[in-house]
ModelCIF file with pLDDT and N, C-alpha, C, O atoms, coordinates in Angstrom:
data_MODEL
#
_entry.id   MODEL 
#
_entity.id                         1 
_entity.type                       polymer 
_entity.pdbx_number_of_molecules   1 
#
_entity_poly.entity_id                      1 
_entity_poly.type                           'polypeptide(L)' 
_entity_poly.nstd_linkage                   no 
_entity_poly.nstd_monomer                   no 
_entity_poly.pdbx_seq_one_letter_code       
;(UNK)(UNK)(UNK)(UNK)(UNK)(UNK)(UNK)(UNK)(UNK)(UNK)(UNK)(UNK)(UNK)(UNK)(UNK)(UNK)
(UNK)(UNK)(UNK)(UNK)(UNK)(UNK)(UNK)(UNK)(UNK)(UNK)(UNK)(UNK)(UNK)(UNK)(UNK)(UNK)
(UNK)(UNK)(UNK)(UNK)(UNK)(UNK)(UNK)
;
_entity_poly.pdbx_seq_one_letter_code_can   XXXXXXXXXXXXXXXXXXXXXXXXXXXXXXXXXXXXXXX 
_entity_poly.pdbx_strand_id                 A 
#
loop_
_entity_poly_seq.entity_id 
_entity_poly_seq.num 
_entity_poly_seq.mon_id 
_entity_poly_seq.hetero 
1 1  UNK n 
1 2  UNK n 
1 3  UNK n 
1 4  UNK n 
1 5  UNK n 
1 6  UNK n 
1 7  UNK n 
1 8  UNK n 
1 9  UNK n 
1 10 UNK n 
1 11 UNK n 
1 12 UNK n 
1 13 UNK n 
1 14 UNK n 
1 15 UNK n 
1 16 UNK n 
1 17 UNK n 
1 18 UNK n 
1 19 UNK n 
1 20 UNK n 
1 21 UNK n 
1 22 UNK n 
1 23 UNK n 
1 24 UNK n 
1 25 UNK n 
1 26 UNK n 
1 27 UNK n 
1 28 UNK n 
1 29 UNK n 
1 30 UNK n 
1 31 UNK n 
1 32 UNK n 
1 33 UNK n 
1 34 UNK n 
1 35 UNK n 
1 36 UNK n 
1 37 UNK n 
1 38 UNK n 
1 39 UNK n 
#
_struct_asym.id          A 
_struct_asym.entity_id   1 
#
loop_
_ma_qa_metric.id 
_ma_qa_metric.mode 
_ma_qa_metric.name 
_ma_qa_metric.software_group_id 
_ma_qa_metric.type 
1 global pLDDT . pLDDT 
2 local  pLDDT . pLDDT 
#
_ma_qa_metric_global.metric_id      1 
_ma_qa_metric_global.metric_value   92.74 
_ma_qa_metric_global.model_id       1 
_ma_qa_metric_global.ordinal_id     1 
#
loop_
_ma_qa_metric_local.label_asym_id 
_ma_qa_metric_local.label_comp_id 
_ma_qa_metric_local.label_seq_id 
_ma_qa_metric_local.metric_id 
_ma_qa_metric_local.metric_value 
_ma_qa_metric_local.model_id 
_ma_qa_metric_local.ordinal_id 
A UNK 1  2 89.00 1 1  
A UNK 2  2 92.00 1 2  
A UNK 3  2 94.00 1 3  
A UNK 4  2 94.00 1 4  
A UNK 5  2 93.00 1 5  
A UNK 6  2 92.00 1 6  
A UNK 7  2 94.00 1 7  
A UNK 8  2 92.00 1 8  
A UNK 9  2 92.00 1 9  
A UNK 10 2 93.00 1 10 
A UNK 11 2 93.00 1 11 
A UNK 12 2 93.00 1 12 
A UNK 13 2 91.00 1 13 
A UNK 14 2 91.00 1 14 
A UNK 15 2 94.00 1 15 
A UNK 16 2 94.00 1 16 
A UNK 17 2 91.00 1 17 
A UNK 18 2 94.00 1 18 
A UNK 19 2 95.00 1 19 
A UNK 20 2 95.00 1 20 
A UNK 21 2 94.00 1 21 
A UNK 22 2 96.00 1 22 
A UNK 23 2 95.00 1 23 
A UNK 24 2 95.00 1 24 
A UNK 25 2 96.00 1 25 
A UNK 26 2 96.00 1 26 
A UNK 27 2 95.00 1 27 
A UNK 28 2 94.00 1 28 
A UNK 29 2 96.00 1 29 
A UNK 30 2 94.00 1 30 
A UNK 31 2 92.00 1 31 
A UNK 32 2 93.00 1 32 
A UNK 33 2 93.00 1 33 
A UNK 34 2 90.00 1 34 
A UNK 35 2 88.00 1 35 
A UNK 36 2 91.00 1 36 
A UNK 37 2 89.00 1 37 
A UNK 38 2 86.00 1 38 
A UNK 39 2 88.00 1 39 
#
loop_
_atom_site.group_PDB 
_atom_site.id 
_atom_site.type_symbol 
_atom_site.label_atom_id 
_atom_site.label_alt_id 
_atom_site.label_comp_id 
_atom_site.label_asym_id 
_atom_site.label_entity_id 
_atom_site.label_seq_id 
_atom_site.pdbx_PDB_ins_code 
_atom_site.Cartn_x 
_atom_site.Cartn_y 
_atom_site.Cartn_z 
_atom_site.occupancy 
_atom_site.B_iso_or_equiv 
_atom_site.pdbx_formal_charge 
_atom_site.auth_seq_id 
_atom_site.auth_comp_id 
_atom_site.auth_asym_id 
_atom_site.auth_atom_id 
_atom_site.pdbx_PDB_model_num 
ATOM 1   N N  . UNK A 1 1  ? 95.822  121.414 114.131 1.00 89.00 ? 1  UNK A N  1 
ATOM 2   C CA . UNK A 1 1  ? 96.161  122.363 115.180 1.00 89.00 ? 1  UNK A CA 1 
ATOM 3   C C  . UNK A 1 1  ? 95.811  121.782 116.547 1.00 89.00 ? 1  UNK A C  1 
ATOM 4   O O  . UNK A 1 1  ? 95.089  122.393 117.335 1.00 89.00 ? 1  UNK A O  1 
ATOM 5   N N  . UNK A 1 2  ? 96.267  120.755 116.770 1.00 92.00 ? 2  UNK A N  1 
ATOM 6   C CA . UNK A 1 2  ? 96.485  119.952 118.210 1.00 92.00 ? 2  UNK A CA 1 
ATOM 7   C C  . UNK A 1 2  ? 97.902  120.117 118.929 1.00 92.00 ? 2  UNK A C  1 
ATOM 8   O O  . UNK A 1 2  ? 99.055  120.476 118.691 1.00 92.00 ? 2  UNK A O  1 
ATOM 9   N N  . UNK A 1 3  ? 97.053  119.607 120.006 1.00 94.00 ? 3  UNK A N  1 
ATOM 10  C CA . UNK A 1 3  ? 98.367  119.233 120.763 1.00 94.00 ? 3  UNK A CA 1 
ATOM 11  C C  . UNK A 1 3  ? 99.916  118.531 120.448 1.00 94.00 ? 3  UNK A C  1 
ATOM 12  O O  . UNK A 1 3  ? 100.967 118.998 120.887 1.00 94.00 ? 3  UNK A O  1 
ATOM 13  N N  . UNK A 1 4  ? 99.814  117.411 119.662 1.00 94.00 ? 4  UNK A N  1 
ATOM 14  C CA . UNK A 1 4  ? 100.618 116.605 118.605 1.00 94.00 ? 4  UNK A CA 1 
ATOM 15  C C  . UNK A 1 4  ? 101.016 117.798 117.789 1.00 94.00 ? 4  UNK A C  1 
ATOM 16  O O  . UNK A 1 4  ? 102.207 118.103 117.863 1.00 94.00 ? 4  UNK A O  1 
ATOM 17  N N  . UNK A 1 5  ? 100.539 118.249 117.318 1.00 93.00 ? 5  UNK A N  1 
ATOM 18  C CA . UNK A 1 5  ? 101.052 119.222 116.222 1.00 93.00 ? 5  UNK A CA 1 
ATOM 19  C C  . UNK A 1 5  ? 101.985 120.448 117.028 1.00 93.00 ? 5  UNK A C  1 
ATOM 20  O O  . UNK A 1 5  ? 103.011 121.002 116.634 1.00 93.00 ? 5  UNK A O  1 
ATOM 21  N N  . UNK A 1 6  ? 101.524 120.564 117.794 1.00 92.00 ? 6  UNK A N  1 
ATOM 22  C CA . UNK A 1 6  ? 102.037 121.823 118.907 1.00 92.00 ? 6  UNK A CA 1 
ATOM 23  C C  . UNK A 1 6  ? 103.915 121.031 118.740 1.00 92.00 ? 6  UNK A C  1 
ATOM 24  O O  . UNK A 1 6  ? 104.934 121.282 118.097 1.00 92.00 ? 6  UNK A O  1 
ATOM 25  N N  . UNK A 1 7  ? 103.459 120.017 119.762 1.00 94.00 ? 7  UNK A N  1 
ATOM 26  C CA . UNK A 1 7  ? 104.795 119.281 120.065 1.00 94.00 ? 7  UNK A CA 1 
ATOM 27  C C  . UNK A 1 7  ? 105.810 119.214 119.464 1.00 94.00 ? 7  UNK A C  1 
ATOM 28  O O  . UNK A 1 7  ? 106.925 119.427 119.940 1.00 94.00 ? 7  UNK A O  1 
ATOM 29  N N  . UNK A 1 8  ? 105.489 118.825 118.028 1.00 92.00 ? 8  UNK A N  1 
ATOM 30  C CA . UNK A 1 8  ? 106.059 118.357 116.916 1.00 92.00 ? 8  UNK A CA 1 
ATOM 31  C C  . UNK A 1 8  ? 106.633 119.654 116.304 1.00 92.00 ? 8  UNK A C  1 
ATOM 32  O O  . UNK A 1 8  ? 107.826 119.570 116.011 1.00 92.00 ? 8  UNK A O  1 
ATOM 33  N N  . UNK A 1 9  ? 106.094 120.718 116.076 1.00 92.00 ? 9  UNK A N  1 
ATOM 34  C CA . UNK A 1 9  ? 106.661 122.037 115.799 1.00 92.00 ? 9  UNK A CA 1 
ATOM 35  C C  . UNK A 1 9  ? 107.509 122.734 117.348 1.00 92.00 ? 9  UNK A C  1 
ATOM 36  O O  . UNK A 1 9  ? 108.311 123.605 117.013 1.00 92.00 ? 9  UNK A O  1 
ATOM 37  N N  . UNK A 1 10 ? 107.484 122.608 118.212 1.00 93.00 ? 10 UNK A N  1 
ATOM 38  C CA . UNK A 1 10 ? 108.606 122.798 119.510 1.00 93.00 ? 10 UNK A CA 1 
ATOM 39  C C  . UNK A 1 10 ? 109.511 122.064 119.554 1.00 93.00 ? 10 UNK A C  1 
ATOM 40  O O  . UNK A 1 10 ? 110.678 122.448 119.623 1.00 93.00 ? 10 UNK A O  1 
ATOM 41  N N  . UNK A 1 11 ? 109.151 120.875 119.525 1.00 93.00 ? 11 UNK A N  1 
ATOM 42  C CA . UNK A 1 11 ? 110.721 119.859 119.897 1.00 93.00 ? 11 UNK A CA 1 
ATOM 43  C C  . UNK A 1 11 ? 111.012 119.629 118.741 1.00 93.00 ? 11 UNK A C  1 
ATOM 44  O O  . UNK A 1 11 ? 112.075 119.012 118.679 1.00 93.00 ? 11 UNK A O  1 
ATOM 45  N N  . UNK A 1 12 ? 110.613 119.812 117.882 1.00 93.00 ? 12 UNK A N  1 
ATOM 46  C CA . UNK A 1 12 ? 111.586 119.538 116.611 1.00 93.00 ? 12 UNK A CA 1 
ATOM 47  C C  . UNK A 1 12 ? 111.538 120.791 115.447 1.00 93.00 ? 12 UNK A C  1 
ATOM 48  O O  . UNK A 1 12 ? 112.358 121.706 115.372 1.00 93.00 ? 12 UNK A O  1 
ATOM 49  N N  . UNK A 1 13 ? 110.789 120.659 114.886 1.00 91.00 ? 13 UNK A N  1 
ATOM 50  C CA . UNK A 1 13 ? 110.857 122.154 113.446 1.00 91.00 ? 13 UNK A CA 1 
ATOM 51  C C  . UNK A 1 13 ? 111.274 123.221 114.038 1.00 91.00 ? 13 UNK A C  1 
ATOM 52  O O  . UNK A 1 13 ? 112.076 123.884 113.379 1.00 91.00 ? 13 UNK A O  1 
ATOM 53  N N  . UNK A 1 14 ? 110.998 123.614 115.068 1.00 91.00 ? 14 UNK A N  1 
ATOM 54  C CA . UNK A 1 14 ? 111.262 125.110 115.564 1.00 91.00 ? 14 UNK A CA 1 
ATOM 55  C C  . UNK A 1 14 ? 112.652 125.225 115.278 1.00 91.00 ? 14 UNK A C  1 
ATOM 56  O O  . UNK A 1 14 ? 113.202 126.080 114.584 1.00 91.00 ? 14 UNK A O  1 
ATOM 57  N N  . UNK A 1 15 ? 113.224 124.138 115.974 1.00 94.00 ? 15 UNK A N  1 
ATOM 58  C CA . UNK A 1 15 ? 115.106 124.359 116.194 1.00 94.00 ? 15 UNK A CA 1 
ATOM 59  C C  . UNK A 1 15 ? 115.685 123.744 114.256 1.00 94.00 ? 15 UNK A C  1 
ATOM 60  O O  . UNK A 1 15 ? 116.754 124.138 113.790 1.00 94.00 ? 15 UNK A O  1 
ATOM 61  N N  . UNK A 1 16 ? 115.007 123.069 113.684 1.00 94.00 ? 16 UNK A N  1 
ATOM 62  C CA . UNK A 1 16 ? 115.722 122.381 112.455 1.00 94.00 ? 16 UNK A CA 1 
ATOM 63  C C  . UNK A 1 16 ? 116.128 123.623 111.452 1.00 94.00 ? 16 UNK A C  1 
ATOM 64  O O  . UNK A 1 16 ? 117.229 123.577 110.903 1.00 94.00 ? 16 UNK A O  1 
ATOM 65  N N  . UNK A 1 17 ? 115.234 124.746 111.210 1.00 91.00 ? 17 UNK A N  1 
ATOM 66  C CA . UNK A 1 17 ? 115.512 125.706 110.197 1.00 91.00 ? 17 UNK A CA 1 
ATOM 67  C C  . UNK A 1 17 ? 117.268 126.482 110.854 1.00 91.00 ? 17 UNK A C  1 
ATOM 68  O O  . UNK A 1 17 ? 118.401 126.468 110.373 1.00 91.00 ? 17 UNK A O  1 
ATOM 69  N N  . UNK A 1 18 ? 116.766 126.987 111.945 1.00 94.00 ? 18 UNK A N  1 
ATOM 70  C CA . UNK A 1 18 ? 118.042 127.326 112.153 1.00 94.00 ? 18 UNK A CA 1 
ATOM 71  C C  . UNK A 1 18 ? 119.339 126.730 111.947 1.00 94.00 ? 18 UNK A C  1 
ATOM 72  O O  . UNK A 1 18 ? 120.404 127.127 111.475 1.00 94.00 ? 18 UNK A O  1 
ATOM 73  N N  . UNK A 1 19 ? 118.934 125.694 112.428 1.00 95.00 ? 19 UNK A N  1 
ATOM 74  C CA . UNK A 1 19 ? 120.473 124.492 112.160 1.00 95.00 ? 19 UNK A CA 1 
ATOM 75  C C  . UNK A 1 19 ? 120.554 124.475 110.812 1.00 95.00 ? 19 UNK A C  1 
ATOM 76  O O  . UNK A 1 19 ? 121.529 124.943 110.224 1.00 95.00 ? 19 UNK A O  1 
ATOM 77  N N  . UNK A 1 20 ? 119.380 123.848 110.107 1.00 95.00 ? 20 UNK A N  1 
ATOM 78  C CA . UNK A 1 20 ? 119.901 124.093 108.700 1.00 95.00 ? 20 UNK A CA 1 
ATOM 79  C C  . UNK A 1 20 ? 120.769 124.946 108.028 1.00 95.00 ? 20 UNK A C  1 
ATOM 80  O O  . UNK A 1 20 ? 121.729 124.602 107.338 1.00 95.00 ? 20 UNK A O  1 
ATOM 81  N N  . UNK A 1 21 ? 120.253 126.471 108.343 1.00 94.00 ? 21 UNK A N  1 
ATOM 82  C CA . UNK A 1 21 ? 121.278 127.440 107.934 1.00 94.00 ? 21 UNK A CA 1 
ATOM 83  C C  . UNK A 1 21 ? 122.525 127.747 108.308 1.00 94.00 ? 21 UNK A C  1 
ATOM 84  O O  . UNK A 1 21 ? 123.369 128.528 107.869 1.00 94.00 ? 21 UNK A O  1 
ATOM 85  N N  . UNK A 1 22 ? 122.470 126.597 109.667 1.00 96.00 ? 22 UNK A N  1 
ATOM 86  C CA . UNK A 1 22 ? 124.169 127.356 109.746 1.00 96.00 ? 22 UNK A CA 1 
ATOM 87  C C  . UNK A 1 22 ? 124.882 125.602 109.000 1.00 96.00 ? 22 UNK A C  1 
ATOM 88  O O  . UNK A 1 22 ? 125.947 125.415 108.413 1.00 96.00 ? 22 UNK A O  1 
ATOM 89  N N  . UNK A 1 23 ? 124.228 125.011 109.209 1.00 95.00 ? 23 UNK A N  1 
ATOM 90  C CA . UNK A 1 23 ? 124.692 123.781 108.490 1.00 95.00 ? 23 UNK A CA 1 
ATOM 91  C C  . UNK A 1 23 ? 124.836 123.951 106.753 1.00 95.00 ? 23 UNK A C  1 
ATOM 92  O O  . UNK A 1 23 ? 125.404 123.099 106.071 1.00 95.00 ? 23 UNK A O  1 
ATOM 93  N N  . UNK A 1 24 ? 124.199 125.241 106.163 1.00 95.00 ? 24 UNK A N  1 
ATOM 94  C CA . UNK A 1 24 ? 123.883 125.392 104.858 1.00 95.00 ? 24 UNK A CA 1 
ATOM 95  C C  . UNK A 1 24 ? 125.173 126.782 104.397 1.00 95.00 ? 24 UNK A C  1 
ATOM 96  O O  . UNK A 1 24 ? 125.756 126.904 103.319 1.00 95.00 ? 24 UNK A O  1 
ATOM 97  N N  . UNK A 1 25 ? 125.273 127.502 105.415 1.00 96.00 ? 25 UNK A N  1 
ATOM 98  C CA . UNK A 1 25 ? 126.221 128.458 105.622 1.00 96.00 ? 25 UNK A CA 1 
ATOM 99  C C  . UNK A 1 25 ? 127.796 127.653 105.433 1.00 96.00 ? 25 UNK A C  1 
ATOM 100 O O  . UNK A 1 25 ? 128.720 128.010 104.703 1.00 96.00 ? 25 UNK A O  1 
ATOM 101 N N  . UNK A 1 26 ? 127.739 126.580 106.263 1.00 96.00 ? 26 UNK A N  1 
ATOM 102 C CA . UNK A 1 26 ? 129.140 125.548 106.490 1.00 96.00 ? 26 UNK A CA 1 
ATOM 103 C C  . UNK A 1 26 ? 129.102 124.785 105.316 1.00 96.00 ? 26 UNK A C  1 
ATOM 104 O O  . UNK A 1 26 ? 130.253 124.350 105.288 1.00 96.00 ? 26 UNK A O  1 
ATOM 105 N N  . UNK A 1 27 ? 128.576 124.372 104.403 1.00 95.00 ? 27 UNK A N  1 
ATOM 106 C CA . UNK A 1 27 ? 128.730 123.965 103.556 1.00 95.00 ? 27 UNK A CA 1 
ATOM 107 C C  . UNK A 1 27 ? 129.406 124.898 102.124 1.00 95.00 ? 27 UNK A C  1 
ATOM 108 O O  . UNK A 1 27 ? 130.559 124.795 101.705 1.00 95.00 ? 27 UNK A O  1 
ATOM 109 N N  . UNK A 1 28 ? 128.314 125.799 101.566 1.00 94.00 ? 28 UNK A N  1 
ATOM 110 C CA . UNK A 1 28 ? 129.112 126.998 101.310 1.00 94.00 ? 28 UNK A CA 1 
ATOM 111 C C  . UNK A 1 28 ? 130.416 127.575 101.414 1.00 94.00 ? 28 UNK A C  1 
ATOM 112 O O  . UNK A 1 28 ? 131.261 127.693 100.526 1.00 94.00 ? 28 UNK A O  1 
ATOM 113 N N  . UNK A 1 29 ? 130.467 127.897 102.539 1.00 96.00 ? 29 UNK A N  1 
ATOM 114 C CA . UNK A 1 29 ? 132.009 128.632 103.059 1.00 96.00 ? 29 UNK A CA 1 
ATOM 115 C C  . UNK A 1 29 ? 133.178 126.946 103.017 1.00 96.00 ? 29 UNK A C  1 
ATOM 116 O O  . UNK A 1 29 ? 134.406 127.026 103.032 1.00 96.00 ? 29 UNK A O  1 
ATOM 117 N N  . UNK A 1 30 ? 132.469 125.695 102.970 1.00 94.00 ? 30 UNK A N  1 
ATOM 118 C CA . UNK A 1 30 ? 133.754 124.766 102.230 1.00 94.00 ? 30 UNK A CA 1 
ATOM 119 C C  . UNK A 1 30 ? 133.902 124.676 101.529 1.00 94.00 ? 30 UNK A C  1 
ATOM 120 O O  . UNK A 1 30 ? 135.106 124.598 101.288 1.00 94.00 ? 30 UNK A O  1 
ATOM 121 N N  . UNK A 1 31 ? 132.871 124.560 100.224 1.00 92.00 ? 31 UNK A N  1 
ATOM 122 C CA . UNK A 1 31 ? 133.165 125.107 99.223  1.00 92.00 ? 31 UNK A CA 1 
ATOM 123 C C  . UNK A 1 31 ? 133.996 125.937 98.472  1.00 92.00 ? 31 UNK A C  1 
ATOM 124 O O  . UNK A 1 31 ? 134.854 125.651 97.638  1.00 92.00 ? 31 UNK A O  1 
ATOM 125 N N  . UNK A 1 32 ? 133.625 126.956 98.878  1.00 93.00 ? 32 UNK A N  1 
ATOM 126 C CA . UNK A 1 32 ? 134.690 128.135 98.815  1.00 93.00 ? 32 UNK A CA 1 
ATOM 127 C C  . UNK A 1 32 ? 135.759 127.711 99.068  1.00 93.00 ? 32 UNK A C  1 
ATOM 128 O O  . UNK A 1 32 ? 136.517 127.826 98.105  1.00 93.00 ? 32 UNK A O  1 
ATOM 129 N N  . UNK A 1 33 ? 136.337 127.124 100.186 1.00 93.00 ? 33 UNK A N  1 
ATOM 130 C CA . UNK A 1 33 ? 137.801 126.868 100.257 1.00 93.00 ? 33 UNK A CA 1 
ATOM 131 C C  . UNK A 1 33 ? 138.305 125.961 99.767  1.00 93.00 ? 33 UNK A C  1 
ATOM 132 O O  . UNK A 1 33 ? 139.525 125.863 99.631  1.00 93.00 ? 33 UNK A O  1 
ATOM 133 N N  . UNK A 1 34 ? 137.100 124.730 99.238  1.00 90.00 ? 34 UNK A N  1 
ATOM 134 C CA . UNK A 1 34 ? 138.225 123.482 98.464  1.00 90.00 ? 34 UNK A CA 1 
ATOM 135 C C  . UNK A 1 34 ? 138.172 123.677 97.321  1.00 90.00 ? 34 UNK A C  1 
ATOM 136 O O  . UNK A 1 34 ? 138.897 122.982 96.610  1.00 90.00 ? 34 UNK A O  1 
ATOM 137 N N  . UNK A 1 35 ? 137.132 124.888 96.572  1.00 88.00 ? 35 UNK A N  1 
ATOM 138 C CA . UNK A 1 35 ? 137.481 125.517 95.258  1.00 88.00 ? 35 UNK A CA 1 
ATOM 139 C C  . UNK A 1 35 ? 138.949 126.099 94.973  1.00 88.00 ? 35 UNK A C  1 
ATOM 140 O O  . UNK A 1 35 ? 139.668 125.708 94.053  1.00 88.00 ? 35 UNK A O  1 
ATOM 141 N N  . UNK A 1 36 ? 139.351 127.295 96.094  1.00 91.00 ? 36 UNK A N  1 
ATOM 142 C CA . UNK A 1 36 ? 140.682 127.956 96.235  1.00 91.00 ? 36 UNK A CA 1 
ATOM 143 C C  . UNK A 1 36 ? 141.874 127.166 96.600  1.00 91.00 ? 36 UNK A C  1 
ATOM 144 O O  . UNK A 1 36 ? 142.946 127.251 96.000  1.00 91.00 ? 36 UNK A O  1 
ATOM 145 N N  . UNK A 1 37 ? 141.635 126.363 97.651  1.00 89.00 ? 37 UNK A N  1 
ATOM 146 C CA . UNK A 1 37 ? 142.892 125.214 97.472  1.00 89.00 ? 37 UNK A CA 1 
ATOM 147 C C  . UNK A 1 37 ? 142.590 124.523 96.424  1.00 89.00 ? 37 UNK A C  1 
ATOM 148 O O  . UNK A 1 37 ? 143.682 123.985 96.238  1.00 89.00 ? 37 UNK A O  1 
ATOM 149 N N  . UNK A 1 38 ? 141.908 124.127 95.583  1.00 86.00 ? 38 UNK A N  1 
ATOM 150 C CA . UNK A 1 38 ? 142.236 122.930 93.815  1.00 86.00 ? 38 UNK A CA 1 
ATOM 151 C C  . UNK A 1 38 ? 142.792 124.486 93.004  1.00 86.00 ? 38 UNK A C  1 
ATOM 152 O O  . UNK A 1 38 ? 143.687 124.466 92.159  1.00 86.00 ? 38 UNK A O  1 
ATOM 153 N N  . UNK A 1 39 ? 142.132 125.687 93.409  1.00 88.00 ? 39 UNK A N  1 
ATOM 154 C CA . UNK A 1 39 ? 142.844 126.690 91.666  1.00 88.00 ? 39 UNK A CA 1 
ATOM 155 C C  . UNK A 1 39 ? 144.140 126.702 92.344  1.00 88.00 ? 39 UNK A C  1 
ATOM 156 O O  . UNK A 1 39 ? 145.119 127.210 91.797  1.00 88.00 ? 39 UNK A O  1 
#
């Protein structure tokens, strides 16, 4: 629980979860569609 640690959770982890999910959301929803275009 330093300063380093501070940093490291602001400029980076804070923003990665979010992205993940919409990056995890976009994956999904292609799915879905290159399932329905192959049936």
């Amino acid at each position: 629980n330093d300063a380093a640690r501070r940093h490291l959770e602001e400029d980076y982890l804070l923003s990665l979860e979010p992205r993940m999910h919409r990056a995890l959301d976009g994956i999904h929803r292609l799915q879905e569609i290159l399932s329905k275009a192959q049936r």
